[in-house]
N, C-alpha and C. Protein backbone atom coordinates (compact mmCIF):
# COMPACT_ATOMS: atom_id res chain seq x y z
N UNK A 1 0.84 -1.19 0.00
CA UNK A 1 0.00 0.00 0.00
C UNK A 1 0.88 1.24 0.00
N UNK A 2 0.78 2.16 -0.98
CA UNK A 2 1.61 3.68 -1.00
C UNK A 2 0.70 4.53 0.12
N UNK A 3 1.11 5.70 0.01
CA UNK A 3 0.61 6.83 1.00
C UNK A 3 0.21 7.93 0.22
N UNK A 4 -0.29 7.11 -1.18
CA UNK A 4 -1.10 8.11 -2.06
C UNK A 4 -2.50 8.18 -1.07
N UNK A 5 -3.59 7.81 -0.60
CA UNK A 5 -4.15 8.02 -0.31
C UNK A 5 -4.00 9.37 1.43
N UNK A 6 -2.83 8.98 1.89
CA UNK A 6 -2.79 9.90 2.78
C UNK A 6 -2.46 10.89 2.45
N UNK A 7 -2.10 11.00 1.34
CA UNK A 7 -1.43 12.21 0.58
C UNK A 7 -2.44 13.27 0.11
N UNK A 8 -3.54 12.52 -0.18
CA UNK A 8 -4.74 12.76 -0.80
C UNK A 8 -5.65 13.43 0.42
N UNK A 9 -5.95 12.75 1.55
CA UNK A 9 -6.29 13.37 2.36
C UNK A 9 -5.48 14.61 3.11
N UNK A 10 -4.43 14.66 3.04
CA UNK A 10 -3.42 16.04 3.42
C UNK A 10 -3.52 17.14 2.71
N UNK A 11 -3.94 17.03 1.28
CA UNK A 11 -4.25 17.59 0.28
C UNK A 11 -5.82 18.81 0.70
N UNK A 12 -6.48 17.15 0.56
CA UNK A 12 -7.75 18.27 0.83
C UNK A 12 -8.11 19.08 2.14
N UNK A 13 -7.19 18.38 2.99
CA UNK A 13 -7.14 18.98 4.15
C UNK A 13 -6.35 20.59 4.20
N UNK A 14 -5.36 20.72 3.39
CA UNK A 14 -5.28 22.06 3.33
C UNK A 14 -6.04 23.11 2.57
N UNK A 15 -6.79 22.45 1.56
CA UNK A 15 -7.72 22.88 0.82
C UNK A 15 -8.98 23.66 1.77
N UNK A 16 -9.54 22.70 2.44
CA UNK A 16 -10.75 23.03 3.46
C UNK A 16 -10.09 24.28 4.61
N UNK A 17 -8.62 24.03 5.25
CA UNK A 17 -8.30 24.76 5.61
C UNK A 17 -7.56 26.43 5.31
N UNK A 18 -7.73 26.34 4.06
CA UNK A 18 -7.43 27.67 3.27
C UNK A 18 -8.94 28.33 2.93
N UNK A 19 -9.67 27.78 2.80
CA UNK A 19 -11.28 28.06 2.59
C UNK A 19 -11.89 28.63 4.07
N UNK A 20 -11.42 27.62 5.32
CA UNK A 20 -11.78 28.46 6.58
C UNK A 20 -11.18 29.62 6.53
N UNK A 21 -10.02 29.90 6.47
CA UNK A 21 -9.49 30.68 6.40
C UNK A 21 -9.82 31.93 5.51
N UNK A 22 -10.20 31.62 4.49
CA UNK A 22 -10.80 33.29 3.99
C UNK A 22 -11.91 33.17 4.89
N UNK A 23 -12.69 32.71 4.92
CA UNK A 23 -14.13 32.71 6.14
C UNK A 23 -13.48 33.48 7.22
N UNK A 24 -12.23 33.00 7.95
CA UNK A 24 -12.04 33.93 9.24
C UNK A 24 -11.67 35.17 8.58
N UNK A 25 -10.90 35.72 7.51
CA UNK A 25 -10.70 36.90 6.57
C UNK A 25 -12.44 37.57 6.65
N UNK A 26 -13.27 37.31 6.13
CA UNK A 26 -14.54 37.61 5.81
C UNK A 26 -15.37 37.61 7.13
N UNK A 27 -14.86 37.23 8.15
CA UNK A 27 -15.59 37.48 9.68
C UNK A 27 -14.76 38.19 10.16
N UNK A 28 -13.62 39.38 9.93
CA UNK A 28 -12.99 39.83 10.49
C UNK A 28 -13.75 41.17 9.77
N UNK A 29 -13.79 41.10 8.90
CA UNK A 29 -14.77 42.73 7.99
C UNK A 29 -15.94 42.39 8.69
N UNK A 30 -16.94 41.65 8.83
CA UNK A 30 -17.75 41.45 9.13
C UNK A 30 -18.11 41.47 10.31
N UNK A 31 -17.29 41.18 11.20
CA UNK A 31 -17.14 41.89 12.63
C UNK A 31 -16.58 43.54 12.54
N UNK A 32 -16.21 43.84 11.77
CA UNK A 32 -15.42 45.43 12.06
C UNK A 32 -17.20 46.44 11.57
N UNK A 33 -17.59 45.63 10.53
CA UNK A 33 -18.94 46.39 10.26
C UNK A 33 -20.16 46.10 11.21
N UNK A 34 -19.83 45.09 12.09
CA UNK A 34 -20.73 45.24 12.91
C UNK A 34 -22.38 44.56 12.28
N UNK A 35 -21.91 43.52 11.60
CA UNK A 35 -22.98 42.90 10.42
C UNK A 35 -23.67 41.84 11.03
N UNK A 36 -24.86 41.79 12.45
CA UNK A 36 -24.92 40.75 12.75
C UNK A 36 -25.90 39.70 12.20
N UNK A 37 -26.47 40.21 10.76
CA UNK A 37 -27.46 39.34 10.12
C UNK A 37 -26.05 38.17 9.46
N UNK A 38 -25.01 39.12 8.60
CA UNK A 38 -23.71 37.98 8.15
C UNK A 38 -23.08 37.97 9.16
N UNK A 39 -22.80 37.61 10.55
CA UNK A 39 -22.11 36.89 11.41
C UNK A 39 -22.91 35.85 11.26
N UNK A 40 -24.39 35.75 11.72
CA UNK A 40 -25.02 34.60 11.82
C UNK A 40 -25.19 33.78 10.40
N UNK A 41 -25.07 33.92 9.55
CA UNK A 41 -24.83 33.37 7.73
C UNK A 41 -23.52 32.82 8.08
N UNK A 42 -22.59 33.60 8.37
CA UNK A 42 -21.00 33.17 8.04
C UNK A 42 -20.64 32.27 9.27
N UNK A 43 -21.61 32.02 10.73
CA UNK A 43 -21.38 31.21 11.42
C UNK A 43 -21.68 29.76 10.85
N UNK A 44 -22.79 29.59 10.24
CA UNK A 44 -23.51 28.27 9.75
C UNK A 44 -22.32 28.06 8.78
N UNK A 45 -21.88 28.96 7.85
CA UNK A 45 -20.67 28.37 7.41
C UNK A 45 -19.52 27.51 7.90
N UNK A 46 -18.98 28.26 8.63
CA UNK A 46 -18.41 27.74 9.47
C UNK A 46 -18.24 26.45 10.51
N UNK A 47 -19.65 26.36 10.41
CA UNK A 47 -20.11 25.09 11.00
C UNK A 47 -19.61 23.91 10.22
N UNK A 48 -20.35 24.53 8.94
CA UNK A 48 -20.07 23.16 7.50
C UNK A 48 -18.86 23.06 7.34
N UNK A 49 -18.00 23.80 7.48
CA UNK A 49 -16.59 23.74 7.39
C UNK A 49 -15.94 23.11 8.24
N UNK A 50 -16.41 23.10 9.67
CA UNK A 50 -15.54 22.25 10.94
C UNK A 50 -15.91 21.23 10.29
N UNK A 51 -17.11 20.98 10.09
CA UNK A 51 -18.20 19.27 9.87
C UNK A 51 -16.93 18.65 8.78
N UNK A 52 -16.74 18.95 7.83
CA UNK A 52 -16.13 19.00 6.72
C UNK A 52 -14.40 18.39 6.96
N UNK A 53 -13.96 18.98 7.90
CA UNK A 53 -12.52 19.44 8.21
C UNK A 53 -12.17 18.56 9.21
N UNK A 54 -13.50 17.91 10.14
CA UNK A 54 -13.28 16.57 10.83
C UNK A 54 -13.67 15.48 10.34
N UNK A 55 -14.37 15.21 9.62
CA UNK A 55 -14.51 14.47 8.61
C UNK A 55 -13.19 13.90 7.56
N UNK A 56 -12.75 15.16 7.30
CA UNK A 56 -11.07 14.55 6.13
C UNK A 56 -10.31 14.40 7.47
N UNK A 57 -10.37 14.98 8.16
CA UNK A 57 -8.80 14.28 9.58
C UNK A 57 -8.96 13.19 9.79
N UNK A 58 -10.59 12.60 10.24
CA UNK A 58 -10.80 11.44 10.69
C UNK A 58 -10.39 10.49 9.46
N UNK A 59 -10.80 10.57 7.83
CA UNK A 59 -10.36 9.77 6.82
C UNK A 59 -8.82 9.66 6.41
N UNK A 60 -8.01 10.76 7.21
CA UNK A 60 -6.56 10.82 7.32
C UNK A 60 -6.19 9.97 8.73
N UNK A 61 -6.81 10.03 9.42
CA UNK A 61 -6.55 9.05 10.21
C UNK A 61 -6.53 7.64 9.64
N UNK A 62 -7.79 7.39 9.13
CA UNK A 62 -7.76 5.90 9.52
C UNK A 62 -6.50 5.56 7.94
N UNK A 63 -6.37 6.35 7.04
CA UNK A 63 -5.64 5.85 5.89
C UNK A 63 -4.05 5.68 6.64
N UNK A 64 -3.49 6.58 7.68
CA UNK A 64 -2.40 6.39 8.32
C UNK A 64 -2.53 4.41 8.58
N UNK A 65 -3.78 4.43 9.80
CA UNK A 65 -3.73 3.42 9.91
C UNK A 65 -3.89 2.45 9.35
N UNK A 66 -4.59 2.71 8.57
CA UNK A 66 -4.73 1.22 7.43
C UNK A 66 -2.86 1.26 6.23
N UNK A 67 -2.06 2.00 6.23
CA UNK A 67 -1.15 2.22 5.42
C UNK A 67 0.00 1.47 6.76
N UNK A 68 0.36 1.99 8.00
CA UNK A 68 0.83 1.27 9.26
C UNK A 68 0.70 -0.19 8.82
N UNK A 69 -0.64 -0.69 9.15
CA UNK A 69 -1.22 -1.98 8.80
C UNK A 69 -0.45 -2.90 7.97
N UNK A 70 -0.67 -2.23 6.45
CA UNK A 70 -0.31 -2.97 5.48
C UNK A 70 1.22 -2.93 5.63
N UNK A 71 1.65 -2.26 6.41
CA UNK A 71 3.18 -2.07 5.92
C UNK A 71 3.82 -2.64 7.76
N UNK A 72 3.08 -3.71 8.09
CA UNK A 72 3.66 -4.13 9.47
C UNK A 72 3.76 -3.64 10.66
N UNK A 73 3.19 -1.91 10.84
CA UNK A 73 3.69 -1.56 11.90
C UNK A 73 2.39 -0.79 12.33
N UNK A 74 1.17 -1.55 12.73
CA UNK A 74 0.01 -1.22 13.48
C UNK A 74 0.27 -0.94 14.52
N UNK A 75 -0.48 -0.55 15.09
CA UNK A 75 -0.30 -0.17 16.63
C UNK A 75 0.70 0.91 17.01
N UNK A 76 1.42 1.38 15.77
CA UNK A 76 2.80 2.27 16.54
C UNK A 76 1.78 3.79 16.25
N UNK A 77 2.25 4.91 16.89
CA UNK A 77 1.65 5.72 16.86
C UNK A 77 1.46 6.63 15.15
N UNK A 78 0.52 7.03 15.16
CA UNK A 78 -0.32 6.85 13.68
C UNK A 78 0.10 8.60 13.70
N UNK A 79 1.61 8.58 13.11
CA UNK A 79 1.95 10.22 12.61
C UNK A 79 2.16 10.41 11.24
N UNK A 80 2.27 11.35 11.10
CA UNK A 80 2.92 11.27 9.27
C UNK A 80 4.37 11.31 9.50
N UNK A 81 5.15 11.54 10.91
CA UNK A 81 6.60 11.20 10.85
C UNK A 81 6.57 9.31 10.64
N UNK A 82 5.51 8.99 11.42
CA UNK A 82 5.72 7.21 11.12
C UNK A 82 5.86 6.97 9.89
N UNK A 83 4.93 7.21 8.88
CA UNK A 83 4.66 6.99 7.43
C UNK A 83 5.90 7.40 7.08
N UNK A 84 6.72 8.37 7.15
CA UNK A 84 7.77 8.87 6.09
C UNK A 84 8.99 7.95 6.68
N UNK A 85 9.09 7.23 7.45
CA UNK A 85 9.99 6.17 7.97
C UNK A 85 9.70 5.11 7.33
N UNK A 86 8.39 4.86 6.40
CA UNK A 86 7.88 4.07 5.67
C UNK A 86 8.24 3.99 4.41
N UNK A 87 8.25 5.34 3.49
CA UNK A 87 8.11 5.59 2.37
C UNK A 87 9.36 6.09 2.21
N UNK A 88 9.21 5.92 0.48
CA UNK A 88 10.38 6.16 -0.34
C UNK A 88 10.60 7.69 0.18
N UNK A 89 11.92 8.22 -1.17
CA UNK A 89 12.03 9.58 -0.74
C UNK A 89 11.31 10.47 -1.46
N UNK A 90 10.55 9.72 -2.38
CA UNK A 90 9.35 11.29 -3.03
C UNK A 90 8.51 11.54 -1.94
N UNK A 91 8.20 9.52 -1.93
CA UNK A 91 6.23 10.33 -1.15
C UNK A 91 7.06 11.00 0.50
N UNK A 92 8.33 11.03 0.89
CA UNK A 92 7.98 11.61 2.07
C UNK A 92 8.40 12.69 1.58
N UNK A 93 9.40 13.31 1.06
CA UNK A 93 9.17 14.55 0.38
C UNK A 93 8.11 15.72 0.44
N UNK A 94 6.74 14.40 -0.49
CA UNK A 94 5.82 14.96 -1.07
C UNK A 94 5.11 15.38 0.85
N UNK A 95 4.87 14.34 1.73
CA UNK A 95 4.27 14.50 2.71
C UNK A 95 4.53 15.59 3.84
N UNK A 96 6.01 15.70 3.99
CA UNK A 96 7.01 16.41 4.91
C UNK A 96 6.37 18.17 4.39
N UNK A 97 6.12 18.30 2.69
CA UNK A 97 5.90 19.34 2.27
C UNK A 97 4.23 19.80 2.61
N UNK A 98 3.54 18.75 2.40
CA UNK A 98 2.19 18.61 2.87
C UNK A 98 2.12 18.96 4.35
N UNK A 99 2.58 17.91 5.24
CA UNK A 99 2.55 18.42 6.49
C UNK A 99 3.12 20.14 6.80
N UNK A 100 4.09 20.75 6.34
CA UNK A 100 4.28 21.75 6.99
C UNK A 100 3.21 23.14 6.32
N UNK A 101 2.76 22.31 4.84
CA UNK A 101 1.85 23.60 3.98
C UNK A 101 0.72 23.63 5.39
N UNK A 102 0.05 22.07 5.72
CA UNK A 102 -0.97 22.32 6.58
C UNK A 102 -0.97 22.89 8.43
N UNK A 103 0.53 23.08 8.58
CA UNK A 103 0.75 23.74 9.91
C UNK A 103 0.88 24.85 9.67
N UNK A 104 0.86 25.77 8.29
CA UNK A 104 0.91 27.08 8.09
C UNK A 104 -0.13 27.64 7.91
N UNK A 105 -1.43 26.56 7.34
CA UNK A 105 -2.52 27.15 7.69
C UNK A 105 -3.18 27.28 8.76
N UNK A 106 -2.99 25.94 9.60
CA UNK A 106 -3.44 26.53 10.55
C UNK A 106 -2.93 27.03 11.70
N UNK A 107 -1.73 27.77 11.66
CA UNK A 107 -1.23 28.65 12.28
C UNK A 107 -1.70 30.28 12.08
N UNK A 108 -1.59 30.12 10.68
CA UNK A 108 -2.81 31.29 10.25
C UNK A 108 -3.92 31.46 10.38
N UNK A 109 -4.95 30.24 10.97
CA UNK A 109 -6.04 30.10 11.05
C UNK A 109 -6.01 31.20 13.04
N UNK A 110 -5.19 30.52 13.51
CA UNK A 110 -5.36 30.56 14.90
C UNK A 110 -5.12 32.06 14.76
N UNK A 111 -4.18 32.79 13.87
CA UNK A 111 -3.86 33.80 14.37
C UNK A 111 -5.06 34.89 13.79
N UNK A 112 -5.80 34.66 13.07
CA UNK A 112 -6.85 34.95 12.71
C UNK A 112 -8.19 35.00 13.21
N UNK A 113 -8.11 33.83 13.73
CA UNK A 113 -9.14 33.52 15.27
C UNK A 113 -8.78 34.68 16.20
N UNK A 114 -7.62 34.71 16.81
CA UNK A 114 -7.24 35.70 17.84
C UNK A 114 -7.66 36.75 17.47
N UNK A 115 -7.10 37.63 16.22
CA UNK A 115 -7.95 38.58 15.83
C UNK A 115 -9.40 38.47 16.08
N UNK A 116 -9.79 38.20 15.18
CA UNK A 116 -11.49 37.97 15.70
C UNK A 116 -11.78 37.88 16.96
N UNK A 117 -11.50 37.08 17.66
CA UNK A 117 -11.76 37.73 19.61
C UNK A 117 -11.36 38.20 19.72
N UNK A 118 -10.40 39.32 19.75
CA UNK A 118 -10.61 40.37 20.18
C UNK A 118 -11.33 41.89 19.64
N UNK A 119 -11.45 41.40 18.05
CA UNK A 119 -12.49 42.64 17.55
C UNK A 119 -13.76 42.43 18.39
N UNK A 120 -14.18 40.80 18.80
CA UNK A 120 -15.44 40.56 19.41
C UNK A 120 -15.48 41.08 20.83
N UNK A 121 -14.19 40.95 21.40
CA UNK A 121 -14.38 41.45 23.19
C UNK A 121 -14.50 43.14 22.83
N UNK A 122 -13.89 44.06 21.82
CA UNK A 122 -13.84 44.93 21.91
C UNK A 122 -15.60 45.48 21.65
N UNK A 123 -15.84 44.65 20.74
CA UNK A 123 -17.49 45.20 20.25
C UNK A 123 -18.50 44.83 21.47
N UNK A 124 -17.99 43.75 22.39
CA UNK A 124 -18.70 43.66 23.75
C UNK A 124 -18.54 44.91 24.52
N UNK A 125 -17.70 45.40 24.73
CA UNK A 125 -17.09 46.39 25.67
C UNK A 125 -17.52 47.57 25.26
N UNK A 126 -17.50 48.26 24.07
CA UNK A 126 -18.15 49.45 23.64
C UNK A 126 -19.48 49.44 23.86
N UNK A 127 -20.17 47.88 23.59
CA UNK A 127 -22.28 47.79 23.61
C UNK A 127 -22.35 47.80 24.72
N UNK A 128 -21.48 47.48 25.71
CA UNK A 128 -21.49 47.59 27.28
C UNK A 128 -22.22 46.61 27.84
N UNK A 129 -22.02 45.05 27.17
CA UNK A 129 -22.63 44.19 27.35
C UNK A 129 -22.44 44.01 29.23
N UNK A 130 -23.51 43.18 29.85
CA UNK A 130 -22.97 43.39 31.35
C UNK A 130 -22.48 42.51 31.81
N UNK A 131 -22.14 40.87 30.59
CA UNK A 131 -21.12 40.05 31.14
C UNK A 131 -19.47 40.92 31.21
N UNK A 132 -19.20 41.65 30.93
CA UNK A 132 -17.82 42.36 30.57
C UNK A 132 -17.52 43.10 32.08
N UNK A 133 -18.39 43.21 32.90
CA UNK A 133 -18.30 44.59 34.11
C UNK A 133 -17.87 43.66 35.33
């Protein structure tokens, strides 16, 4: 068994996570305008997008494990450093490059998040909401 299929799921996994990512881009205007008919639109998005985004991890999971499996070493912990101890030198290449594209998104994701709470604590604090006092 190759690690085309995990490859495949790493793939779309940065895909979905570049797509949240303009979403947190587009809830960051959308919080600055103070838009709360599109917060609540762009939340349900968001929703579909986690749904979505645990869905390909969990199918990246189990392809780790079923790729472990075929290749003798079940049970060891199910990383993509295991797999590239597995594989030739493209597919880890190809994976090593995969893995770090998808820690840059969501490093960007988080830092984007942060933004967004705090445009949100700030828009609490000006409406003078009275959890804030």
């Amino acid at each position: 068994m190759t690690a085309r299929t995990i490859i495949g799921s790493l793939e779309k996994l940065i895909k979905l996570h570049k797509s949240f990512n303009q979403l947190a881009i587009r809830k960051t205007a959308i919080l600055k305008a103070n838009d709360t008919e599109a917060i609540t639109a762009l939340l349900i998005s968001e929703q579909k997008q986690i749904k979505a985004i645990s869905q390909t991890d969990k199918e990246r999971e189990r392809a780790v494990e079923e790729f472990l499996a075929a290749n003798g070493t079940a049970g060891q912990a199910a990383s993509i450093h295991t797999v590239t101890e597995l594989t030739g030198p493209e597919e880890t290449e190809v994976l090593e490059m995969l893995k770090a594209a998808l820690i840059d998104e969501v490093a960007k994701l988080k830092e984007r998040n942060g933004l967004n709470q705090q445009l949100i604590y700030q828009s609490l604090q000006l409406s003078g909401y009275p959890g804030n006092k």
